[in-house]
C-alpha atoms as a PDB file:
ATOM      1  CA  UNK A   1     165.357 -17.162  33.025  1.00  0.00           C
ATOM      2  CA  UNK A   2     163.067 -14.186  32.187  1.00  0.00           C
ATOM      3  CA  UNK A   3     161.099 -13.149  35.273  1.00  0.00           C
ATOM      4  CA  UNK A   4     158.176 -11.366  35.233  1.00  0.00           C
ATOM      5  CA  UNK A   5     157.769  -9.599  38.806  1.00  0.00           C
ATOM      6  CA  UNK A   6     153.838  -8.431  39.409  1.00  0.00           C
ATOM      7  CA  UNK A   7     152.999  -5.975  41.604  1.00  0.00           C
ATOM      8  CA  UNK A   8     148.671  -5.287  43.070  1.00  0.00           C
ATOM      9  CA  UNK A   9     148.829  -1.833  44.476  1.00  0.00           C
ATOM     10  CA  UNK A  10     145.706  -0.157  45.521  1.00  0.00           C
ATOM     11  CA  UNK A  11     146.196   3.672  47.229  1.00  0.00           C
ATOM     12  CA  UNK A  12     149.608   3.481  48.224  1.00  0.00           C
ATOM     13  CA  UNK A  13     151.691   5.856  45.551  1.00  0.00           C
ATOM     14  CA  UNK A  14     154.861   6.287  47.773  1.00  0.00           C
ATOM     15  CA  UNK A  15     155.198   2.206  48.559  1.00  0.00           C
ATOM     16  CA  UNK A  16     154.916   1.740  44.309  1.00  0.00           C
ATOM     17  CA  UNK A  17     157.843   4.526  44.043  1.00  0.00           C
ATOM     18  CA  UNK A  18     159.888   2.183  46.543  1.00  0.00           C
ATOM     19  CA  UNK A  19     159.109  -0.882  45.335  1.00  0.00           C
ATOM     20  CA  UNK A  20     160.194   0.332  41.729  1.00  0.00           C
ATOM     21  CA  UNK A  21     163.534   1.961  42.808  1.00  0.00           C
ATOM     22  CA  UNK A  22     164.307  -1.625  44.586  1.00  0.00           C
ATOM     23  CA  UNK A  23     163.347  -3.679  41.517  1.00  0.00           C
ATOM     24  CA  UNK A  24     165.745  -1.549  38.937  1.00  0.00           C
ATOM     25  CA  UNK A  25     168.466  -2.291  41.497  1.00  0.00           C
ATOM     26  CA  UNK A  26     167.897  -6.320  41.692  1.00  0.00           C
ATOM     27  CA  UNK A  27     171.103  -8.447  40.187  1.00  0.00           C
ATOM     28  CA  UNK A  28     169.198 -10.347  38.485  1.00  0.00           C
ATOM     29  CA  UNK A  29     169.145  -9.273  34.356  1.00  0.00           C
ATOM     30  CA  UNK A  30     166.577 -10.472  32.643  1.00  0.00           C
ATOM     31  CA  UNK A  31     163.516  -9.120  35.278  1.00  0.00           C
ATOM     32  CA  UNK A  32     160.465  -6.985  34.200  1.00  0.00           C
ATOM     33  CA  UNK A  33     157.750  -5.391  35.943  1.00  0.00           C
ATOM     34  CA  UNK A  34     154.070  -4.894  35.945  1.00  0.00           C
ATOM     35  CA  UNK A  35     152.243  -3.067  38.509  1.00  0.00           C
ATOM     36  CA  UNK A  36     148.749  -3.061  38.580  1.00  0.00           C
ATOM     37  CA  UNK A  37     146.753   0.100  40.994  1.00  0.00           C
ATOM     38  CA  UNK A  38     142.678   0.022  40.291  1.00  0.00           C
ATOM     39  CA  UNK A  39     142.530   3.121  43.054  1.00  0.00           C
ATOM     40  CA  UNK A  40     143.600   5.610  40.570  1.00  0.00           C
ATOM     41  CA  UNK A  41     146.295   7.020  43.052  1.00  0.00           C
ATOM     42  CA  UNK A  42     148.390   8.523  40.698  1.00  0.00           C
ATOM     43  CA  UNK A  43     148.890  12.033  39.099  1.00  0.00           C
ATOM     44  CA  UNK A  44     150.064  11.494  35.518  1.00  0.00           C
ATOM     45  CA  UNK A  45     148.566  12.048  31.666  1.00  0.00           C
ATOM     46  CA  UNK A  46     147.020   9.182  30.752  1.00  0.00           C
ATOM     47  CA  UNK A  47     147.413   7.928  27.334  1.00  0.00           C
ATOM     48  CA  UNK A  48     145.714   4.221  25.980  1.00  0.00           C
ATOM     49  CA  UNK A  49     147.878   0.811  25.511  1.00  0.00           C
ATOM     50  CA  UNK A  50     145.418  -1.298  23.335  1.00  0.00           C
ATOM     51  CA  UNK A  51     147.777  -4.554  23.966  1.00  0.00           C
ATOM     52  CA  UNK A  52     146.635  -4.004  27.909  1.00  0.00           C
ATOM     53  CA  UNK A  53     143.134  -3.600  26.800  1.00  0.00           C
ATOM     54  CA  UNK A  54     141.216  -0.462  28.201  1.00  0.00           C
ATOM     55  CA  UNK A  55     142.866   1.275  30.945  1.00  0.00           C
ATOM     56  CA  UNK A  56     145.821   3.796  31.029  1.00  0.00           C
ATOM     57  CA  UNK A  57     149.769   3.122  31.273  1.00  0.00           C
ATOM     58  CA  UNK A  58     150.666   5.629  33.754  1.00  0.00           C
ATOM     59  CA  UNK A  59     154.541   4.751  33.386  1.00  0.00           C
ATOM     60  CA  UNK A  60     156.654   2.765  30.969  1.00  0.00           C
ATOM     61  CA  UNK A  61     160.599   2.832  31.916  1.00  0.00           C
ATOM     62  CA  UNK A  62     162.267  -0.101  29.841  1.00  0.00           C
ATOM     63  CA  UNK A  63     161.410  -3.136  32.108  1.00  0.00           C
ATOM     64  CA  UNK A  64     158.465  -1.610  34.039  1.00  0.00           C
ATOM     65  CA  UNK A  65     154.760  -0.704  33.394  1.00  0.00           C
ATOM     66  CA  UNK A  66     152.442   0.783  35.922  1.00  0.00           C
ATOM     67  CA  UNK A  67     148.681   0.360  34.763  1.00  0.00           C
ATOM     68  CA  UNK A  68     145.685   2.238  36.515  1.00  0.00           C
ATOM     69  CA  UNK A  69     142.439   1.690  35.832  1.00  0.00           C
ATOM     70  CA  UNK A  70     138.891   2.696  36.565  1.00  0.00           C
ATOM     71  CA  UNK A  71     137.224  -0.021  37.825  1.00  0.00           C
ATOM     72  CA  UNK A  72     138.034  -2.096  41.307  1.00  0.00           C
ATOM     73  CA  UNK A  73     138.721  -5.604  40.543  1.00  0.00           C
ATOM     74  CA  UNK A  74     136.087  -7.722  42.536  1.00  0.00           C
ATOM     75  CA  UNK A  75     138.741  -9.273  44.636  1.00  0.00           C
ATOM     76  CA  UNK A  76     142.032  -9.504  45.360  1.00  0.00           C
ATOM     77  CA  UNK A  77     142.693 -13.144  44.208  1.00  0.00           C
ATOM     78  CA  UNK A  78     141.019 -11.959  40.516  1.00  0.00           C
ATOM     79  CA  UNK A  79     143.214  -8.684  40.410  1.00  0.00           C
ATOM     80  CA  UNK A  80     146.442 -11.017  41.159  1.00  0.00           C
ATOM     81  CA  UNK A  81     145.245 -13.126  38.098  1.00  0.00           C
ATOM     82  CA  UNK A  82     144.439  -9.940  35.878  1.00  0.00           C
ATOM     83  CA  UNK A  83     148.144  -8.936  37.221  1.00  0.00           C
ATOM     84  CA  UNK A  84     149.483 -11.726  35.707  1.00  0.00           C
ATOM     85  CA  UNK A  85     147.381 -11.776  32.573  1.00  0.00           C
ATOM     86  CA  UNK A  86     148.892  -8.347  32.133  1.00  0.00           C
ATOM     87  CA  UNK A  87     152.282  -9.648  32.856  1.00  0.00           C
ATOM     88  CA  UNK A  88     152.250 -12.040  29.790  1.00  0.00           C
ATOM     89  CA  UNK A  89     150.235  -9.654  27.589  1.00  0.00           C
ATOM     90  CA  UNK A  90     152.861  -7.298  27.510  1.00  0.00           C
ATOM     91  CA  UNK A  91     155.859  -9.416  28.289  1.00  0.00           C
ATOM     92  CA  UNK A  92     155.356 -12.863  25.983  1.00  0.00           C
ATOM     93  CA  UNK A  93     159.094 -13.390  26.465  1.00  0.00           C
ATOM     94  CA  UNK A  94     158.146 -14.185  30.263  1.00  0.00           C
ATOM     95  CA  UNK A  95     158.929 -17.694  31.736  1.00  0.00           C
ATOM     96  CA  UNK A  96     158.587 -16.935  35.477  1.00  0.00           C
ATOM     97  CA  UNK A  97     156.242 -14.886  37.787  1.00  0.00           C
ATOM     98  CA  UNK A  98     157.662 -13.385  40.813  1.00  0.00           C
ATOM     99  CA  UNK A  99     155.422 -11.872  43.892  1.00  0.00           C
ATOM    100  CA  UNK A 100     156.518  -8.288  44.691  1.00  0.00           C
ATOM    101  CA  UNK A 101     154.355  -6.667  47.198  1.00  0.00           C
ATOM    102  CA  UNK A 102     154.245  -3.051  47.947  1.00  0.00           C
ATOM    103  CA  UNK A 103     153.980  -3.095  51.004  1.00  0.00           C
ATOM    104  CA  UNK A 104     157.578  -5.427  52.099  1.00  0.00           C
ATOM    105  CA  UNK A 105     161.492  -4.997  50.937  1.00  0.00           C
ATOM    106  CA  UNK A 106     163.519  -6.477  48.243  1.00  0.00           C
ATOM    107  CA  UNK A 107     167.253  -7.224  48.707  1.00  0.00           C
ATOM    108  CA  UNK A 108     169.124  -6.738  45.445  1.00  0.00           C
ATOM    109  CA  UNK A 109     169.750 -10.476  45.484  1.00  0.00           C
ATOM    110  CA  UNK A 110     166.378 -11.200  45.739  1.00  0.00           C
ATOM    111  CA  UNK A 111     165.688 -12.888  42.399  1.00  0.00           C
ATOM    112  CA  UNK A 112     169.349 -13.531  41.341  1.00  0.00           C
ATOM    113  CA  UNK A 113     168.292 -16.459  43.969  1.00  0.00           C
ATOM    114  CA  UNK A 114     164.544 -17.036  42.915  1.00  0.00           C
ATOM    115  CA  UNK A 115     166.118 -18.143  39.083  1.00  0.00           C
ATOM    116  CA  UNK A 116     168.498 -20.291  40.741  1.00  0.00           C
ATOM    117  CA  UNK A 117     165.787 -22.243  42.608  1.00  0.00           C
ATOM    118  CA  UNK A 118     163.288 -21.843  39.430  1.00  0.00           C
ATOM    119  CA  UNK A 119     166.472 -23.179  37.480  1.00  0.00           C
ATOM    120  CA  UNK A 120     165.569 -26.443  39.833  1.00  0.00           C
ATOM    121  CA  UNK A 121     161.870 -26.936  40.688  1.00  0.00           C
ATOM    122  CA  UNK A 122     158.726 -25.425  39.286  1.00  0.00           C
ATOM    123  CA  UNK A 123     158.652 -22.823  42.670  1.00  0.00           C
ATOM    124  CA  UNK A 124     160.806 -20.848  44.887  1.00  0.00           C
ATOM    125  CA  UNK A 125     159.701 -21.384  48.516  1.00  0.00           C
ATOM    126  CA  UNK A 126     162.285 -19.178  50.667  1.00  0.00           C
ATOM    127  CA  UNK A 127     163.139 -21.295  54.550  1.00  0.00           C
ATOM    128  CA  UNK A 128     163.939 -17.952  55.690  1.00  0.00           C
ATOM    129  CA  UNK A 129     162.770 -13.915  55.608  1.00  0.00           C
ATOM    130  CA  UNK A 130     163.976 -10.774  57.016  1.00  0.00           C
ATOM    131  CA  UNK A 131     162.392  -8.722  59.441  1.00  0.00           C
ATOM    132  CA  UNK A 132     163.565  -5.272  60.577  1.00  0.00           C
ATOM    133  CA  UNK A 133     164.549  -3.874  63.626  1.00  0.00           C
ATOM    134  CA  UNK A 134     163.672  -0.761  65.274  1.00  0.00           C
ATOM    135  CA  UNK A 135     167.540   0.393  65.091  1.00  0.00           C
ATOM    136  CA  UNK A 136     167.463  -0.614  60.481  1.00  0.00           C
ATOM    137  CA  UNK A 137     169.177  -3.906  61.108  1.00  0.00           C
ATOM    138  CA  UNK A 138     167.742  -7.152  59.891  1.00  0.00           C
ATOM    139  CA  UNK A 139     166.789 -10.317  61.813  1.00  0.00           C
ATOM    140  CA  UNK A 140     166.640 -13.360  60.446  1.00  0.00           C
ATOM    141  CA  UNK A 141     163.171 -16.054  60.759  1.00  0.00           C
ATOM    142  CA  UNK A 142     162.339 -19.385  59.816  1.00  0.00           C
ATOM    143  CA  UNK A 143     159.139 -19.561  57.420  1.00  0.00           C
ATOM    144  CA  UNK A 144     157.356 -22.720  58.274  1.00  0.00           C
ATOM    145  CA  UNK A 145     153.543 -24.188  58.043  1.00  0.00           C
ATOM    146  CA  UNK A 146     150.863 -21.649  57.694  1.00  0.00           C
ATOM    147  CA  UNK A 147     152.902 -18.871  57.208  1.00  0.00           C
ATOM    148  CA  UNK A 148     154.463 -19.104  53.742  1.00  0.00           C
ATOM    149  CA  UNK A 149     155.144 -15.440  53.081  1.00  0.00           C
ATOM    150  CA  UNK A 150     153.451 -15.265  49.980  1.00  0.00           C
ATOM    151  CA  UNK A 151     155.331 -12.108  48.530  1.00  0.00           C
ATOM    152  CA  UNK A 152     158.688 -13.634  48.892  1.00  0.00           C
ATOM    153  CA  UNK A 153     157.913 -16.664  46.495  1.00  0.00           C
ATOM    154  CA  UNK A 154     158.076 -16.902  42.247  1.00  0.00           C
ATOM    155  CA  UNK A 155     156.472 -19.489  39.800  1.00  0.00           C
ATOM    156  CA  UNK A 156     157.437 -21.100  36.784  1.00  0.00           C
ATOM    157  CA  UNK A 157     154.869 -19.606  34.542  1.00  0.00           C
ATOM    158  CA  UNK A 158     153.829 -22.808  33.353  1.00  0.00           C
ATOM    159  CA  UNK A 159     153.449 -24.213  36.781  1.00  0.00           C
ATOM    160  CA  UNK A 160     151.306 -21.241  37.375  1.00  0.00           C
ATOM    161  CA  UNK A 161     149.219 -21.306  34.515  1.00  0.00           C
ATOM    162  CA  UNK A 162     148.394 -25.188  35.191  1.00  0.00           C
ATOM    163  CA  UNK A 163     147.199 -24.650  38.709  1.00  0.00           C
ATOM    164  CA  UNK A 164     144.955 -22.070  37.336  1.00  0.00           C
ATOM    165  CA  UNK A 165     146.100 -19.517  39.474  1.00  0.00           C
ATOM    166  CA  UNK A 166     144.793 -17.774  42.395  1.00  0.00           C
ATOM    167  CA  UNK A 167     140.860 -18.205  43.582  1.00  0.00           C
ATOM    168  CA  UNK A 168     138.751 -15.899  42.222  1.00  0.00           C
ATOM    169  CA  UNK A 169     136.257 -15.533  45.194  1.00  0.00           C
ATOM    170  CA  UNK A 170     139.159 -14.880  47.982  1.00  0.00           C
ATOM    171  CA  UNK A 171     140.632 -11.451  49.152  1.00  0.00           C
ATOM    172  CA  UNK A 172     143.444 -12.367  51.534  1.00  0.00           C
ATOM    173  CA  UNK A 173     143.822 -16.320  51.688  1.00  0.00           C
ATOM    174  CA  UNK A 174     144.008 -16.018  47.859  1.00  0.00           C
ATOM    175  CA  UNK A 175     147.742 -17.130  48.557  1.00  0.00           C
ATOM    176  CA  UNK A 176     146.535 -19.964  50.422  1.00  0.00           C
ATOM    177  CA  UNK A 177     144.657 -21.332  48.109  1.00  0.00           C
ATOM    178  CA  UNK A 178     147.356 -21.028  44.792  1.00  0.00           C
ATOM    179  CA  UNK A 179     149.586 -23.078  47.208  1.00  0.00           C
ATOM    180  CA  UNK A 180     146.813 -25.724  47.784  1.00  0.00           C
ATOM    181  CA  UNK A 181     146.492 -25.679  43.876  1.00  0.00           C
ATOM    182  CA  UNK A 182     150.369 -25.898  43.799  1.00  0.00           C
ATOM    183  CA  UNK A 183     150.431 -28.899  45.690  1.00  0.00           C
ATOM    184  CA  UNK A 184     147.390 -30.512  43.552  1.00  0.00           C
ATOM    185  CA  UNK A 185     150.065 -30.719  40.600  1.00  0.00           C
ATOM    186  CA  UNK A 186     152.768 -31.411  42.622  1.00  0.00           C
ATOM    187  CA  UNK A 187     154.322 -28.502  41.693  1.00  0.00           C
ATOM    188  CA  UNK A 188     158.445 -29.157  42.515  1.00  0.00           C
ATOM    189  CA  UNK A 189     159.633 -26.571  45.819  1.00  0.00           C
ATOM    190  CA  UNK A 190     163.229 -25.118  45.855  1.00  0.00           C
ATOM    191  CA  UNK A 191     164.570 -22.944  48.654  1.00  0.00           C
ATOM    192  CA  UNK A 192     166.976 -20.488  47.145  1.00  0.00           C
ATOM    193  CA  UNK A 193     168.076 -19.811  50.563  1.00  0.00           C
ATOM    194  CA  UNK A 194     169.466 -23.668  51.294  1.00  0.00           C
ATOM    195  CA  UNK A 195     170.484 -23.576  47.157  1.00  0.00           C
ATOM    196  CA  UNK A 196     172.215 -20.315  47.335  1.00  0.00           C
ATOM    197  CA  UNK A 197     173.779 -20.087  50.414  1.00  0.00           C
ATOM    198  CA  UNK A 198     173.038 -16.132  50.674  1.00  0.00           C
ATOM    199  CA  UNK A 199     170.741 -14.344  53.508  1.00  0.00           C
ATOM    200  CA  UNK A 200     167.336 -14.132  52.901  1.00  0.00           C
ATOM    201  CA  UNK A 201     165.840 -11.817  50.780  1.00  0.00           C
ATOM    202  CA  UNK A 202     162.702 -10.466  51.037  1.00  0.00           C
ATOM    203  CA  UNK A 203     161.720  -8.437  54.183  1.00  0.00           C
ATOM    204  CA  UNK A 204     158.522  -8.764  55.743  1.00  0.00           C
ATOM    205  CA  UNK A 205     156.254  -6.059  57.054  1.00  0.00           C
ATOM    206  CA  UNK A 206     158.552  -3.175  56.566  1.00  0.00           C
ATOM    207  CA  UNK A 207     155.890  -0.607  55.908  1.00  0.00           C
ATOM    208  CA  UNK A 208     154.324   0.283  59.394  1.00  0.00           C
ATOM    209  CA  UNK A 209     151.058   1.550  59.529  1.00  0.00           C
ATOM    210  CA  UNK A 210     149.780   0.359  56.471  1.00  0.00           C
ATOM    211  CA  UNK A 211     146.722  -1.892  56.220  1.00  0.00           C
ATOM    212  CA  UNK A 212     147.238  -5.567  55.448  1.00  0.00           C
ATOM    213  CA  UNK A 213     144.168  -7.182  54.527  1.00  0.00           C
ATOM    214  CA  UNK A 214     145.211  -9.886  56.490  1.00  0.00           C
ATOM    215  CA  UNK A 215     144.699  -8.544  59.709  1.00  0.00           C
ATOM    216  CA  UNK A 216     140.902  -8.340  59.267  1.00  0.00           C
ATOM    217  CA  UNK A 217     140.133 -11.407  58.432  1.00  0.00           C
ATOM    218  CA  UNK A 218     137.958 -13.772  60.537  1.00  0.00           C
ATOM    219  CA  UNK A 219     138.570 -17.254  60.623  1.00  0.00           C
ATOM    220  CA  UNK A 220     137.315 -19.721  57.608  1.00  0.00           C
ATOM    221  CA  UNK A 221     136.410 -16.191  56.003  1.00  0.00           C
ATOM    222  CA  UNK A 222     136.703 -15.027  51.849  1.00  0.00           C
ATOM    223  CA  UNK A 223     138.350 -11.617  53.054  1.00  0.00           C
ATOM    224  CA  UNK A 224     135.197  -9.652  51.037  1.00  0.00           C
ATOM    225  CA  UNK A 225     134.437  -7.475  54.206  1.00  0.00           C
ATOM    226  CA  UNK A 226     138.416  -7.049  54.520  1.00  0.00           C
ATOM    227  CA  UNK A 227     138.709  -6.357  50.831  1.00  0.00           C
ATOM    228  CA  UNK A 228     135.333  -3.674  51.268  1.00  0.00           C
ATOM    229  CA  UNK A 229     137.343  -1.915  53.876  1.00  0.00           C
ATOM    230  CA  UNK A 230     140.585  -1.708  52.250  1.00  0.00           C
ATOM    231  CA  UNK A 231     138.525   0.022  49.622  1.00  0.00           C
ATOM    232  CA  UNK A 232     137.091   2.739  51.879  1.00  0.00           C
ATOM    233  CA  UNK A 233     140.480   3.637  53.500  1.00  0.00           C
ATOM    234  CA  UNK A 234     141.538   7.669  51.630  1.00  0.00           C
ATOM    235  CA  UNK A 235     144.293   8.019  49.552  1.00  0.00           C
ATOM    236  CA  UNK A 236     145.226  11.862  47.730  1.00  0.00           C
ATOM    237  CA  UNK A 237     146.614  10.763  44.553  1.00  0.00           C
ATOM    238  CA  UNK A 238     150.439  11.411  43.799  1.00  0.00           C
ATOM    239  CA  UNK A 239     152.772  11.888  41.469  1.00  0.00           C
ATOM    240  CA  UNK A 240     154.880   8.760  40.862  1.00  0.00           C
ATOM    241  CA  UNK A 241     158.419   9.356  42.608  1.00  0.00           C
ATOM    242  CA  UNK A 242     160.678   6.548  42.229  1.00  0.00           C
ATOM    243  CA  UNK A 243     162.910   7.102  45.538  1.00  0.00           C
ATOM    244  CA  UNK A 244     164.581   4.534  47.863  1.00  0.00           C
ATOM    245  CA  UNK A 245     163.389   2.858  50.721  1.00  0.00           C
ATOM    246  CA  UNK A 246     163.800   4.985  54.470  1.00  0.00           C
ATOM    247  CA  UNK A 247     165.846   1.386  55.409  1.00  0.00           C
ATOM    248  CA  UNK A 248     169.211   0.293  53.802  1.00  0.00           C
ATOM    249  CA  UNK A 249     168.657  -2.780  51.487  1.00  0.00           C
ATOM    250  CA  UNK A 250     172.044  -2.272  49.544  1.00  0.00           C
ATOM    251  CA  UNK A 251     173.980  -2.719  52.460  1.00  0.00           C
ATOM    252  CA  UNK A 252     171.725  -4.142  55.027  1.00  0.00           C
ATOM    253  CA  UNK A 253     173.065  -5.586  58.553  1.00  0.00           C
ATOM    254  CA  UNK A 254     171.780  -9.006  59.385  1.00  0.00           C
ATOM    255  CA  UNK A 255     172.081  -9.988  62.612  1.00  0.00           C
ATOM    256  CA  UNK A 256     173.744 -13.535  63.100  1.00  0.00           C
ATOM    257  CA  UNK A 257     171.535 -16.643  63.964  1.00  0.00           C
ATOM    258  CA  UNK A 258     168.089 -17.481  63.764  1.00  0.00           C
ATOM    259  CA  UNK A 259     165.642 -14.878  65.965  1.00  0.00           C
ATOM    260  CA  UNK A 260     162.409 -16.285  67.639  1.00  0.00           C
ATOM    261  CA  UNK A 261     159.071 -15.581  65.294  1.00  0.00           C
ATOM    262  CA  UNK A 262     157.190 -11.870  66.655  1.00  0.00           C
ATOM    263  CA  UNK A 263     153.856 -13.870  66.080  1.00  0.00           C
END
């Protein structure tokens, strides 16, 4: 299955370099990538891409486009959508949609087993994520109600496309509401953990000190004050350097058993 991973960046150069260094090294064959940054916080010659509409491809490197443009999206849950609009634009061939955020980890493996749940259900729902320790080893944590790690799931692109995607008008529980949309068309779940029999695979939280949109949001809130803020925060643009993460992912160590949530 062709998967289309899709990236929203905004301001964080050095996470995009990462996050492209540990897509080229996923198992998985048949994988593209399209990031999307609307905080111009790269250093590069621009030059047009009419098939992405106006706007400036700031790197194209066989399976992977990063595109910057001028103008802030008005939230996040209508960048995610323009993300994926992108995503098909460029790659028609695509017949999945995988979350890759820039600010968590990627094992190698990680969607090796997204296409074998995707090969069985319309989404891949992981039981379990990684989170790291102070000393670079892994531990291991149930995913459960209310806390569905958004960035560690993928879509059949036609499951996607028939929930209409993400809302619009939310900047944070965006991912809350494609799920509820999900579940309106009874959208099949797979757990490529259970399927696969492998550890988990994406890593949550990884990049400390960064600011997650979540943590300003208010309760029953549309995240625009969160979103607003995120916008304000400085960023000195940067070359792109693709580089690899300061944590091992090739070889990680996961601790044995089943660790207590941190929240």
């Amino acid at each position: 299955m062709i998967i289309t991973c899709v990236c929203c960046t905004y301001k964080r150069p050095k996470q995009v370099g990462h996050l492209i260094w540990m897509f080229q090294r996923q198992t998985h064959k048949d994988k593209r990538l399209l990031i999307l940054d609307d905080g111009l916080s790269f250093m590069t010659k621009a030059k047009t891409f009419d098939s992405i509409r106006e706007g400036w491809v700031t790197g194209c490197r066989e399976q992977w486009i990063l595109h910057s443009c001028h103008t802030r999206f008005k939230s996040l849950g209508e960048k995610r959508n323009r993300c994926v609009d992108f995503a098909i634009d460029i790659f028609p061939e695509t017949e999945a949609i995988a979350v890759m955020d820039d600010d968590d980890f990627y094992m190698p493996w990680h969607l090796e087993a997204a296409n074998a749940a995707l090969e069985n259900a319309d989404w891949s729902l992981p039981s379990e994520v990684l989170y790291r320790n102070d000393d670079g080893t892994y531990r291991r944590h149930l995913t459960g109600p209310g806390k569905f790690y958004h960035g560690g799931m993928a879509f059949r692109l036609s499951a996607f496309l028939e929930s209409h995607g993400y809302p619009e008008k939310l900047s944070g529980p965006e991912d809350a509401g494609l799920f509820l949309r999900l579940e309106a068309i009874r959208a099949t779940i797979c757990d490529p953990v259970a399927l696969t029999g492998k550890p988990p695979s994406y890593v949550y939280g990884t990049n400390d000190g960064l600011m997650h949109i979540s943590a300003y949001l208010k309760p029953n809130d549309t995240g625009a004050d969160a979103y607003a803020m995120l916008g304000r925060q400085p960023c000195e643009p940067q070359e792109l350097v693709v580089a690899p993460p300061p944590y091992e992912i090739e070889n990680p160590v996961i601790m044995p058993g089943i660790s207590e949530r941190p929240f």
